[in-house]
N, C-alpha and C. Protein backbone atom coordinates (compact mmCIF):
# COMPACT_ATOMS: atom_id res chain seq x y z
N UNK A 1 0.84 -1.18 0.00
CA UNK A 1 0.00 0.00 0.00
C UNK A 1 0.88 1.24 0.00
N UNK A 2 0.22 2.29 -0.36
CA UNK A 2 1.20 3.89 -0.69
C UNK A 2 1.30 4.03 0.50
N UNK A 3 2.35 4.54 0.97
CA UNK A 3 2.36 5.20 2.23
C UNK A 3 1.59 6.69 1.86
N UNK A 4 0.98 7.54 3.29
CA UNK A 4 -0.17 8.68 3.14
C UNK A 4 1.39 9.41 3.34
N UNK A 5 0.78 10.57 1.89
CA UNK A 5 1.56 11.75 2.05
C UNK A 5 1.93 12.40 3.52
N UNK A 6 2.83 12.65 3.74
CA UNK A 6 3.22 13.35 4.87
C UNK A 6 3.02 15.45 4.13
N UNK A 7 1.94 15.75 5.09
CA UNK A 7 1.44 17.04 4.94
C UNK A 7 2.93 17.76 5.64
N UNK A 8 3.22 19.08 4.85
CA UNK A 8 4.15 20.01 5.66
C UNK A 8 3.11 20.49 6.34
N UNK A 9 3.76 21.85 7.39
CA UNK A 9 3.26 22.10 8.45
C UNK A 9 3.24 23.71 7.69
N UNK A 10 2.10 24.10 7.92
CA UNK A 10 2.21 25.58 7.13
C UNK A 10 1.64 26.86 8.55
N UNK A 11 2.32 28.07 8.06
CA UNK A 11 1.92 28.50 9.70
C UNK A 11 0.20 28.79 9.91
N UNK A 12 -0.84 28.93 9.09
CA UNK A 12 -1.89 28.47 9.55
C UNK A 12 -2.58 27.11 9.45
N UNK A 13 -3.27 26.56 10.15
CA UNK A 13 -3.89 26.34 11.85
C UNK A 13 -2.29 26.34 12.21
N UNK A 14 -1.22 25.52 11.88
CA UNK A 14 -0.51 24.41 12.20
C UNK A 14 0.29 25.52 13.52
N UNK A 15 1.29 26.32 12.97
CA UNK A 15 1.69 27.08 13.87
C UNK A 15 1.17 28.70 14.28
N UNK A 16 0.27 28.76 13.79
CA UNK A 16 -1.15 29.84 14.53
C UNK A 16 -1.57 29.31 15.88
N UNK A 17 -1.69 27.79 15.82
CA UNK A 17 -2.68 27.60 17.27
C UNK A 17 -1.60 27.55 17.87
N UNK A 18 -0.28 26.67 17.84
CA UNK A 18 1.00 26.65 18.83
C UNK A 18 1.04 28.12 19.56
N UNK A 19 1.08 29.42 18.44
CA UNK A 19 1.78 30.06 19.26
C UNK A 19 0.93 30.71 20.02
N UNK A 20 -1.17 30.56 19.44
CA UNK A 20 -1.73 31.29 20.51
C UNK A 20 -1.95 30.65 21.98
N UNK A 21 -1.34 29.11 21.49
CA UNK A 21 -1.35 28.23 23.21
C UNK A 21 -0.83 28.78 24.24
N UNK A 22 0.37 29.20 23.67
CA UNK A 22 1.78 29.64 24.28
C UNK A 22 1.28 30.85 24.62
N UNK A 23 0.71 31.89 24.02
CA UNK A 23 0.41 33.49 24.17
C UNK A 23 -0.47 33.31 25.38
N UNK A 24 -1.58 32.23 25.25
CA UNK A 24 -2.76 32.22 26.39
C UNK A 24 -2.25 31.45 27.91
N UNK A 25 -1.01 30.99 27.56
CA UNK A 25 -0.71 30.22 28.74
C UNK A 25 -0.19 31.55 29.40
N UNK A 26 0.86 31.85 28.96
CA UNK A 26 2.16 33.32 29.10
C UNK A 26 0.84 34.55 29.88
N UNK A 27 -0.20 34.67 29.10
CA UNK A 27 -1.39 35.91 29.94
C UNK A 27 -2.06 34.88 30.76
N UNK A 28 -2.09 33.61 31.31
CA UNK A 28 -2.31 32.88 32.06
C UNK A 28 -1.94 33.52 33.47
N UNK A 29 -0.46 33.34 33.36
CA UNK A 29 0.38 33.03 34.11
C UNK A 29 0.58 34.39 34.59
N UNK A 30 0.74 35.33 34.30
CA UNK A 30 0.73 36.53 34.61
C UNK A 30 -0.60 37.13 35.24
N UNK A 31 -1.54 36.93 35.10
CA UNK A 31 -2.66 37.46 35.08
C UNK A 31 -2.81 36.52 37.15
N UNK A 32 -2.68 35.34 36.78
CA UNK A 32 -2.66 34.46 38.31
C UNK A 32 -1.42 35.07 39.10
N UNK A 33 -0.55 35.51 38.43
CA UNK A 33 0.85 36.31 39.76
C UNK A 33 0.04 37.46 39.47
N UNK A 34 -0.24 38.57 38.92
CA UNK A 34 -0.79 39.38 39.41
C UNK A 34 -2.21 39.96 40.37
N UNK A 35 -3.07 38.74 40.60
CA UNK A 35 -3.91 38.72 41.50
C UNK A 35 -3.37 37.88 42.67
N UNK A 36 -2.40 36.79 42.97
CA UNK A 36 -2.10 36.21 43.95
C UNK A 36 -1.12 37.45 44.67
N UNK A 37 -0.12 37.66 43.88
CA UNK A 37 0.67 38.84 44.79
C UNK A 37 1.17 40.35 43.78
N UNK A 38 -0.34 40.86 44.34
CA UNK A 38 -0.77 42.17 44.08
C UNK A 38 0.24 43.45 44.50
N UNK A 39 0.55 44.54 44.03
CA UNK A 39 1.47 45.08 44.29
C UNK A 39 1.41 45.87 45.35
N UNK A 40 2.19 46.37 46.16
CA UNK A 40 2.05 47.05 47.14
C UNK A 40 1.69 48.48 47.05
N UNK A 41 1.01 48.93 48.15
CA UNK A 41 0.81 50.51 48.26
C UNK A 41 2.04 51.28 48.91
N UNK A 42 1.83 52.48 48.03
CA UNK A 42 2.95 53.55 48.53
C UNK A 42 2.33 54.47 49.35
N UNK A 43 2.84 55.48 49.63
CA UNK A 43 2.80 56.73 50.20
C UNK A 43 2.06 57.43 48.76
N UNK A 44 0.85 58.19 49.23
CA UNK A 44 0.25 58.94 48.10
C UNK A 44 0.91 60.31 47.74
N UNK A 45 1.16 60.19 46.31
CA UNK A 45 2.05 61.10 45.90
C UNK A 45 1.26 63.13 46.21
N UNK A 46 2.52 63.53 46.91
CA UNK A 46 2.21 65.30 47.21
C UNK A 46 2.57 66.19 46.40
N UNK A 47 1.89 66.53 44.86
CA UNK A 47 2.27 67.29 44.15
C UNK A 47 2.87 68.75 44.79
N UNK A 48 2.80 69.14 45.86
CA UNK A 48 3.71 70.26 46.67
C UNK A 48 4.50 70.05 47.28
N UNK A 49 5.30 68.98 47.06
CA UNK A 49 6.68 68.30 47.68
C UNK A 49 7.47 67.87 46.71
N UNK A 50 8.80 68.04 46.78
CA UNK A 50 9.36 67.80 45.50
C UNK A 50 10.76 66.91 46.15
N UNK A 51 10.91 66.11 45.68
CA UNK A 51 11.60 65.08 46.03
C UNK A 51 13.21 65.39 46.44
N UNK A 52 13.78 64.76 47.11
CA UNK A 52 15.02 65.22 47.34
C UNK A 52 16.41 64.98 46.15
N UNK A 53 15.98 63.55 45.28
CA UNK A 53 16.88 63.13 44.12
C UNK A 53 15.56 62.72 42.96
N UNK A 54 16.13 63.06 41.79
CA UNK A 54 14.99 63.21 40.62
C UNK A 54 16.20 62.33 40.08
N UNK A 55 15.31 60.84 39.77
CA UNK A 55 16.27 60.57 38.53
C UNK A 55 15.43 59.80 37.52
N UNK A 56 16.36 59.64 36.43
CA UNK A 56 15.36 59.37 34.90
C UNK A 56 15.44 57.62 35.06
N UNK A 57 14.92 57.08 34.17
CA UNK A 57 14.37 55.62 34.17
C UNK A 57 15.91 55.47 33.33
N UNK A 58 16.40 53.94 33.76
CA UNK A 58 17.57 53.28 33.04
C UNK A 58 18.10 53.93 31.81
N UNK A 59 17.33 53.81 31.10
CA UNK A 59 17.35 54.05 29.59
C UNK A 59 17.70 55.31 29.20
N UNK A 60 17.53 56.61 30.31
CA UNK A 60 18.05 58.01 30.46
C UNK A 60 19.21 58.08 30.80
N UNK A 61 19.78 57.57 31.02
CA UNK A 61 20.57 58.06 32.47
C UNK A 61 21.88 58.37 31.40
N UNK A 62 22.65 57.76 30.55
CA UNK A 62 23.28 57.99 29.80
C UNK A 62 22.98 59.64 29.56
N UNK A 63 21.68 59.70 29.02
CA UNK A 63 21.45 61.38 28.35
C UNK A 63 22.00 61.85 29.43
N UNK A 64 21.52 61.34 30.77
CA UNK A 64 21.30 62.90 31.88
C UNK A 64 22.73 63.01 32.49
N UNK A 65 23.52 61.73 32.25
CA UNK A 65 25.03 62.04 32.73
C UNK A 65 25.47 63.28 31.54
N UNK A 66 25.35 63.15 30.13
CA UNK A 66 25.72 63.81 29.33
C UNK A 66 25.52 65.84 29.83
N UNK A 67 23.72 65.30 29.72
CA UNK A 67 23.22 67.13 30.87
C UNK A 67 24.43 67.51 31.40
N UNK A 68 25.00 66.83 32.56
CA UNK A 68 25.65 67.36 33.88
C UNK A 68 26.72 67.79 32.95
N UNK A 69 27.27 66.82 31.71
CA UNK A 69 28.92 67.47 31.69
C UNK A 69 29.05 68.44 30.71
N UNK A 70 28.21 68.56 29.84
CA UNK A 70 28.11 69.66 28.84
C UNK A 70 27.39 70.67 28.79
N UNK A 71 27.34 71.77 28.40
CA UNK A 71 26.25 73.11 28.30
C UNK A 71 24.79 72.85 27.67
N UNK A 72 23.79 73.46 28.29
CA UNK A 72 22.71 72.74 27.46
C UNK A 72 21.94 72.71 27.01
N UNK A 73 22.58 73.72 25.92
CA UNK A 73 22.25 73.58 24.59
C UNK A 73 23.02 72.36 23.75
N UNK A 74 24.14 72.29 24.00
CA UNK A 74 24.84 70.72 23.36
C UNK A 74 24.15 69.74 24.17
N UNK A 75 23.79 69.66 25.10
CA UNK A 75 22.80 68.33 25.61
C UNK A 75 21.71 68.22 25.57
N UNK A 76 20.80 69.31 24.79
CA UNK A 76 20.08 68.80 24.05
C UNK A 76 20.00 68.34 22.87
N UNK A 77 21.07 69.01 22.29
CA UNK A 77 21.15 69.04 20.50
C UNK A 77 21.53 67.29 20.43
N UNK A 78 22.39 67.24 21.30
CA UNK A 78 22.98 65.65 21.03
C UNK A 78 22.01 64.62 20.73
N UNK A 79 20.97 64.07 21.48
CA UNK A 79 20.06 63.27 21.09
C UNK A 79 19.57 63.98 19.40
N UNK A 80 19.28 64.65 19.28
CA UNK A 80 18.90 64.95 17.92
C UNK A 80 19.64 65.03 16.96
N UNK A 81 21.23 65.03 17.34
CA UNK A 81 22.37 64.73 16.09
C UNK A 81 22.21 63.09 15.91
N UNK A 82 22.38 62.43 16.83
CA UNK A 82 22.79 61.06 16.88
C UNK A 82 21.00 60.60 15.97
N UNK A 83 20.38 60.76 16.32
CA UNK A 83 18.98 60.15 15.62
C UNK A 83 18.84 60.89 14.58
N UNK A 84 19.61 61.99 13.87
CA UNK A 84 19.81 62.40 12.60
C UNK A 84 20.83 61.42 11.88
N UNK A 85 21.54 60.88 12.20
CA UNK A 85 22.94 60.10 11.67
C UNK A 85 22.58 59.10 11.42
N UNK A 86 21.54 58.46 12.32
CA UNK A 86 20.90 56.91 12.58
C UNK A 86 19.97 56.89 11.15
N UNK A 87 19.22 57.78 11.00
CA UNK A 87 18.39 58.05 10.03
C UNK A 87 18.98 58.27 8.59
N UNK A 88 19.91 58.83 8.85
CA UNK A 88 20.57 59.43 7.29
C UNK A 88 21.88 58.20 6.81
N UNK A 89 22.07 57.52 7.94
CA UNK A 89 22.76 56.31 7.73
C UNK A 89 22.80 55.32 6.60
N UNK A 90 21.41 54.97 6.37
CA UNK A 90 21.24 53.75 5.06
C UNK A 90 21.35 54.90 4.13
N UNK A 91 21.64 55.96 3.79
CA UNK A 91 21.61 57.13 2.63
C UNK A 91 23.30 57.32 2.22
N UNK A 92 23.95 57.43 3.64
CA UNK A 92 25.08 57.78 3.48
C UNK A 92 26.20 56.41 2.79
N UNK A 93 25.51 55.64 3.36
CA UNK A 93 26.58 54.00 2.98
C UNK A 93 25.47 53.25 1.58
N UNK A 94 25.62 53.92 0.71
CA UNK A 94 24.85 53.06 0.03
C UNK A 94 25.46 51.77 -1.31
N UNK A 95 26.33 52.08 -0.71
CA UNK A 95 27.45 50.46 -1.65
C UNK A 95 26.89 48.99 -1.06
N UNK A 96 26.26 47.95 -1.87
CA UNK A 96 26.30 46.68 -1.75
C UNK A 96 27.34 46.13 -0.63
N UNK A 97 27.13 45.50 0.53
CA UNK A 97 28.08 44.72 1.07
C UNK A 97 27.67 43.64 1.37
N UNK A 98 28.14 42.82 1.55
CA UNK A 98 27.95 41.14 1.44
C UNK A 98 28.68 40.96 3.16
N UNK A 99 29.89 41.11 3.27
CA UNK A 99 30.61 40.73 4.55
C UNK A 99 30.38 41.94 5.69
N UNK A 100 30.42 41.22 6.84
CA UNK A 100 30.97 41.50 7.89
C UNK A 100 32.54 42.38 7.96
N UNK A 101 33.48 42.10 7.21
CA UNK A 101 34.86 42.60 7.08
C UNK A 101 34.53 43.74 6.12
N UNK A 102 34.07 44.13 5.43
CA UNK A 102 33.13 45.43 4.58
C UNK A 102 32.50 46.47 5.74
N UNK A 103 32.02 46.26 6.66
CA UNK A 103 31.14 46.37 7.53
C UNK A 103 31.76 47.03 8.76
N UNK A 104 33.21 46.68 8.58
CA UNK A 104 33.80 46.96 9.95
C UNK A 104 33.87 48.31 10.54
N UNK A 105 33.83 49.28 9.93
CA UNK A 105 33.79 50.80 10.38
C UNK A 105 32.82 51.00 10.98
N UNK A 106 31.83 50.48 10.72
CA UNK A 106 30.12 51.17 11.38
C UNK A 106 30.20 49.88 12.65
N UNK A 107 30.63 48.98 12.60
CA UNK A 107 30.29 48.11 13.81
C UNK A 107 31.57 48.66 15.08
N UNK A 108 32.53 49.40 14.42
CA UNK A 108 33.50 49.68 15.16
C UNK A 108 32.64 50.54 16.28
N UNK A 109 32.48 51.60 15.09
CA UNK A 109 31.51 52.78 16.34
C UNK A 109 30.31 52.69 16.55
N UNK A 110 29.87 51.54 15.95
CA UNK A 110 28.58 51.22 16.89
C UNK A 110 29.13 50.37 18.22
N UNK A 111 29.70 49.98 18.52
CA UNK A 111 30.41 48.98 19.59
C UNK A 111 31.06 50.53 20.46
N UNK A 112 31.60 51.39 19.54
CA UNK A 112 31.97 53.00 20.80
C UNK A 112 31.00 53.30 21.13
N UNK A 113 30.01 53.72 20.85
CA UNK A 113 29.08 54.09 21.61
C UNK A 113 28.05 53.52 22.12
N UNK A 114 28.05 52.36 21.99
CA UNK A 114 27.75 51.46 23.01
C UNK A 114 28.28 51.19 24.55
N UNK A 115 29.39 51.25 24.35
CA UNK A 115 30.33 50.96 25.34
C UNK A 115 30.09 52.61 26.24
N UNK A 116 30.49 53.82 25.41
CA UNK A 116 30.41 54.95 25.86
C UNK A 116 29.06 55.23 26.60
N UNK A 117 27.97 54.50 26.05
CA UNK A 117 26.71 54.80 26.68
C UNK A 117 26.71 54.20 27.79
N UNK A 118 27.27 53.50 27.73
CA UNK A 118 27.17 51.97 29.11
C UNK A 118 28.12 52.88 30.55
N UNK A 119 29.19 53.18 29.83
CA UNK A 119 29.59 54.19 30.63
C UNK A 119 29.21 55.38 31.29
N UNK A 120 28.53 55.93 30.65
CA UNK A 120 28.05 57.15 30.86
C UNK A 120 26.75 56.79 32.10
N UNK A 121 26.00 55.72 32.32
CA UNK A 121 25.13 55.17 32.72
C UNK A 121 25.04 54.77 33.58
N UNK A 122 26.68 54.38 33.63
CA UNK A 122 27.23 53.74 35.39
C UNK A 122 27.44 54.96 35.82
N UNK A 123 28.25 55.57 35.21
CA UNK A 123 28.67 57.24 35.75
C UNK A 123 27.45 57.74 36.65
N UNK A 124 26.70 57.93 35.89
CA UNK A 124 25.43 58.68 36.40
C UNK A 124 24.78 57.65 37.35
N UNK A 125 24.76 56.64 37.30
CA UNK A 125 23.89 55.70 38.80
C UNK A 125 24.75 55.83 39.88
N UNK A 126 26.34 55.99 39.66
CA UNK A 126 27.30 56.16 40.95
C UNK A 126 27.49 57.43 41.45
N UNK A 127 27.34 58.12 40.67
CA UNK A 127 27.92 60.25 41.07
C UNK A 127 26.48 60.87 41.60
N UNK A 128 25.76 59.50 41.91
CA UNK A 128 24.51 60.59 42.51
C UNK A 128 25.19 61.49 43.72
């Protein structure tokens, strides 16, 4: 007898229902830790009190070390140079590259200012 075609697996039903299993388990599971251990109450916030240290969420802190060391007008302009460069980037490099070793200038200073941001980040969580 023929053996029955073996069907591929195409992503609808086949991997549509997998991943909404996974999605409904994942808001399962969250949804049961967030009613078993509910978050705690604070102190209700006094819009006529102003805190003794103001600081920005993780993801700032780089900028706001920058604030402290430069004038600021250059600390503001900076975020808006760097997301001008980011943007004008695929314009400026527009030669075909295939490799990684082609590539190496922009990963150089993407890896500096990476590193520089990382720095700047500790700076500012330690010099409070």
């Amino acid at each position: 007898m023929e053996e029955a075609k073996q069907r591929k697996p195409t992503f609808y039903p086949d991997q549509f229902f997998t991943e909404m299993i996974i999605f409904l388990f994942i808001i399962g599971v969250v949804v049961t830790f967030s009613v078993i251990l509910p978050i705690g109450y604070e102190e209700e916030a006094n819009p006529l009190v102003t805190p003794s240290t103001i600081n920005p969420e993780w993801y700032f802190l780089w900028l706001f070390q920058v604030m402290k060391l430069v004038p600021p007008t250059i600390g503001v302009l900076v975020p808006f140079v760097l997301l001008g460069i980011l943007i004008l980037l695929p314009f400026i490099d527009t030669k075909e590259i295939h490799t990684f070793r082609e590539h190496r200038w922009f990963i150089w200073v993407g890896v500096l200012a990476l590193v520089i941001i990382f720095i700047l980040s500790i700076w500012a969580t330690l010099g409070e």
